[in-house]
Protein backbone atom coordinates (compact mmCIF):
# COMPACT_ATOMS: atom_id res chain seq x y z
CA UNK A 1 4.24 10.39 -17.19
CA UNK A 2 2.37 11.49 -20.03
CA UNK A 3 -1.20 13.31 -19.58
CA UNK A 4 -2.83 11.25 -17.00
CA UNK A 5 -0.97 8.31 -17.44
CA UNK A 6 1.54 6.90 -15.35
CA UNK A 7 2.98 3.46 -15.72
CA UNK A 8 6.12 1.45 -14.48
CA UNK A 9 8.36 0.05 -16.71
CA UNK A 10 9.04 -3.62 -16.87
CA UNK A 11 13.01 -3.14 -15.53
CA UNK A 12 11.37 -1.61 -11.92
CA UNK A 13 13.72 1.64 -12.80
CA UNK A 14 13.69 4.39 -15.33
CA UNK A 15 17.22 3.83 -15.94
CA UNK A 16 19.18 6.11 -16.35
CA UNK A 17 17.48 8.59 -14.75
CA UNK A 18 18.55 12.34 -13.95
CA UNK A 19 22.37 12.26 -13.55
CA UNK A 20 22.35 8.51 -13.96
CA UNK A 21 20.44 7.91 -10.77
CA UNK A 22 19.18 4.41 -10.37
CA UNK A 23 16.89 3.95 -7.55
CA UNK A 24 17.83 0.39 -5.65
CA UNK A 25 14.00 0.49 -4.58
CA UNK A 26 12.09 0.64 -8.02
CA UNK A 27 14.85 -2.26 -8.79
CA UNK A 28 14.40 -4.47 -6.28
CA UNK A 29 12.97 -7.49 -7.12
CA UNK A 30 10.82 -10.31 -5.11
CA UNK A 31 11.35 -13.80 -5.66
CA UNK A 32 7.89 -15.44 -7.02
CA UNK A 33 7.53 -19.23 -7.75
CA UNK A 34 8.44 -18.67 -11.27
CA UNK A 35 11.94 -16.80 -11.02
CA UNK A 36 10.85 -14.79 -15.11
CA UNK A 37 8.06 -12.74 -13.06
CA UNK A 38 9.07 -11.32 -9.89
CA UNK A 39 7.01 -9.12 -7.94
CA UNK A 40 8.03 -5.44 -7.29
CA UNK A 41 7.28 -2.59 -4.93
CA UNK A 42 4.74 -1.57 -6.86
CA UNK A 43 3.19 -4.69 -7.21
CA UNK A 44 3.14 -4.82 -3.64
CA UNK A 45 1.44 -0.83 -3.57
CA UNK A 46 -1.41 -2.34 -5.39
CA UNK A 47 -2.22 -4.89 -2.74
CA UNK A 48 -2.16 -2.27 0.12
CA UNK A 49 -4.39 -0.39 -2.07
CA UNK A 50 -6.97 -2.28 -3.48
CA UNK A 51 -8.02 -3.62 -0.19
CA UNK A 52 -9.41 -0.41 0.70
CA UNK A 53 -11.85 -1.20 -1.84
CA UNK A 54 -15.03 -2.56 -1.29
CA UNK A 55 -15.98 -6.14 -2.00
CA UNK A 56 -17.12 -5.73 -5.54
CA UNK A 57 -14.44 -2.86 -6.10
CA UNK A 58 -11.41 -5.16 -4.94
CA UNK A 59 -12.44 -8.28 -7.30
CA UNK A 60 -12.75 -5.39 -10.09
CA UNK A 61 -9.65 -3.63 -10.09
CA UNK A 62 -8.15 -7.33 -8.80
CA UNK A 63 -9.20 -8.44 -12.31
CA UNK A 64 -8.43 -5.57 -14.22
CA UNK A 65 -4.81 -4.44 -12.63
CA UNK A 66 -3.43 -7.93 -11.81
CA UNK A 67 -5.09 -10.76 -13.53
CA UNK A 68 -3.38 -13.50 -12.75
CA UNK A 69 -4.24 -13.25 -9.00
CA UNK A 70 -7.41 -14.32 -6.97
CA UNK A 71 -8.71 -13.12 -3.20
CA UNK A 72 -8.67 -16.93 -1.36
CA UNK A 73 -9.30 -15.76 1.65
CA UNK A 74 -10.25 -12.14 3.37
CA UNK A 75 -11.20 -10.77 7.02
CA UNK A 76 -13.20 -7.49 6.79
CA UNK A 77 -13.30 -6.27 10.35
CA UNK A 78 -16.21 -3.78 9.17
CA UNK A 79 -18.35 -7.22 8.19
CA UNK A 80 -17.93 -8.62 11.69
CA UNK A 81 -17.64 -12.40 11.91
CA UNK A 82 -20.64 -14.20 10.30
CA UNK A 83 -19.16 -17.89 10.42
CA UNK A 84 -17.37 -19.03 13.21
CA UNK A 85 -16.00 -22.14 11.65
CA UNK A 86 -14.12 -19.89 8.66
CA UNK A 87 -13.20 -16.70 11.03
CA UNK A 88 -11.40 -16.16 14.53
CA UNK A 89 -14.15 -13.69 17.01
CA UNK A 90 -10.96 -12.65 18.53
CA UNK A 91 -9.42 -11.73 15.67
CA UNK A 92 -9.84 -8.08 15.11
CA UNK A 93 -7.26 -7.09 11.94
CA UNK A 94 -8.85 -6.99 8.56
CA UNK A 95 -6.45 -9.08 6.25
CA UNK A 96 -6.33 -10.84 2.71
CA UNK A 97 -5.08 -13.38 0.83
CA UNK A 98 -4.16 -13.58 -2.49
CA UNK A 99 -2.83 -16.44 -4.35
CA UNK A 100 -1.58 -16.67 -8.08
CA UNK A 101 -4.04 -18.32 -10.28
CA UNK A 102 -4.22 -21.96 -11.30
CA UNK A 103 -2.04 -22.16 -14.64
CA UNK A 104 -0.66 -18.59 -14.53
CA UNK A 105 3.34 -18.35 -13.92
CA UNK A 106 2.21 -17.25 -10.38
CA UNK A 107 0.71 -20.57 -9.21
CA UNK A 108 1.55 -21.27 -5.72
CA UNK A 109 2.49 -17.99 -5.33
CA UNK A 110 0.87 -16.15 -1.95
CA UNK A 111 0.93 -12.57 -0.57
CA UNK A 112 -1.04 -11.41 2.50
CA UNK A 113 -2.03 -7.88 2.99
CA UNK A 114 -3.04 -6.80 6.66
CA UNK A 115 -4.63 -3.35 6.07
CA UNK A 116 -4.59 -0.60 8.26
CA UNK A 117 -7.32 2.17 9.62
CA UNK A 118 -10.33 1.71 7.75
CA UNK A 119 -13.18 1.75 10.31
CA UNK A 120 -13.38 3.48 13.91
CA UNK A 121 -12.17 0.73 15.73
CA UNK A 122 -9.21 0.15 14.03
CA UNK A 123 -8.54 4.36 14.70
CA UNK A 124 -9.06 3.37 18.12
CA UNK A 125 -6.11 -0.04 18.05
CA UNK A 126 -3.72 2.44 15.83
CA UNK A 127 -4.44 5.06 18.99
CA UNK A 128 -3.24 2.08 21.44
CA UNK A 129 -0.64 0.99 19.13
CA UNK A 130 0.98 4.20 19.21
CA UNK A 131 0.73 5.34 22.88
CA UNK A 132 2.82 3.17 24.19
CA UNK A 133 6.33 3.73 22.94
CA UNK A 134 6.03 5.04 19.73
CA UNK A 135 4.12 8.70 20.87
CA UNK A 136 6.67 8.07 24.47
CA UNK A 137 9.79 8.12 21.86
CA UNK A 138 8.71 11.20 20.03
CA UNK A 139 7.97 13.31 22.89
CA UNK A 140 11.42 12.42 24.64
CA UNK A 141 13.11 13.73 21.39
CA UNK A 142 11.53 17.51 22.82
């Protein structure tokens, strides 16, 4: 970290760290279709973030974070469902696609992103999602 700049380095770990600590999750490594450029957690962070972003925000920081990746596909529940034929009505998760881009080391290379609470009816699934058993199993631990 220096000022207001904070980047990972290229190993995933900032090796050695603090009484030699190396953390197995800034290492870890996912398998890509070219085995030289892996994707790593925080690879993965800036997926779940951007998509948060608006439209024109997510193709922005898309092209200026992770360029070798495009948006193929995307369900904004806040849009509603314009085109029948391209979108499920019963389908009420906001999710994305993103592929590697033609000629890049990441061809062929896919990651959905299903992103969570955004809009108030996604508040009101996550309120659903977690009366059942998950707000059951925290109360029972009282």
């Amino acid at each position: 970290y220096t000022g207001d700049n904070y980047s990972f380095p290229t190993t995933g770990s900032r090796f050695p760290g603090p009484h030699n600590f190396n953390s197995v999750a800034c290492s870890a490594t996912f398998p890509t279709t070219d085995p030289a450029t892996p994707l790593r957690l925080a690879d993965f962070g800036f997926f779940n973030k951007v998509v948060y972003e608006p439209e024109d925000g997510l193709e922005k920081y898309l092209g200026e974070w992770m360029p070798d990746w495009d948006v193929v596909k995307e369900q904004r529940r806040e849009s509603g469902c314009h085109d029948a034929d391209s979108c499920n009505l019963k389908d009420w998760t906001s999710w994305f696609v993103f592929e590697g881009k033609p000629g890049t080391a990441l061809e062929k290379t896919t990651v959905l992103t299903v992103r969570g609470t955004k809009t108030k009816l996604e508040m009101i699934f996550d309120l659903d999602l977690w009366s059942s058993g998950g707000l059951r199993n925290f109360a029972e631990q009282f």
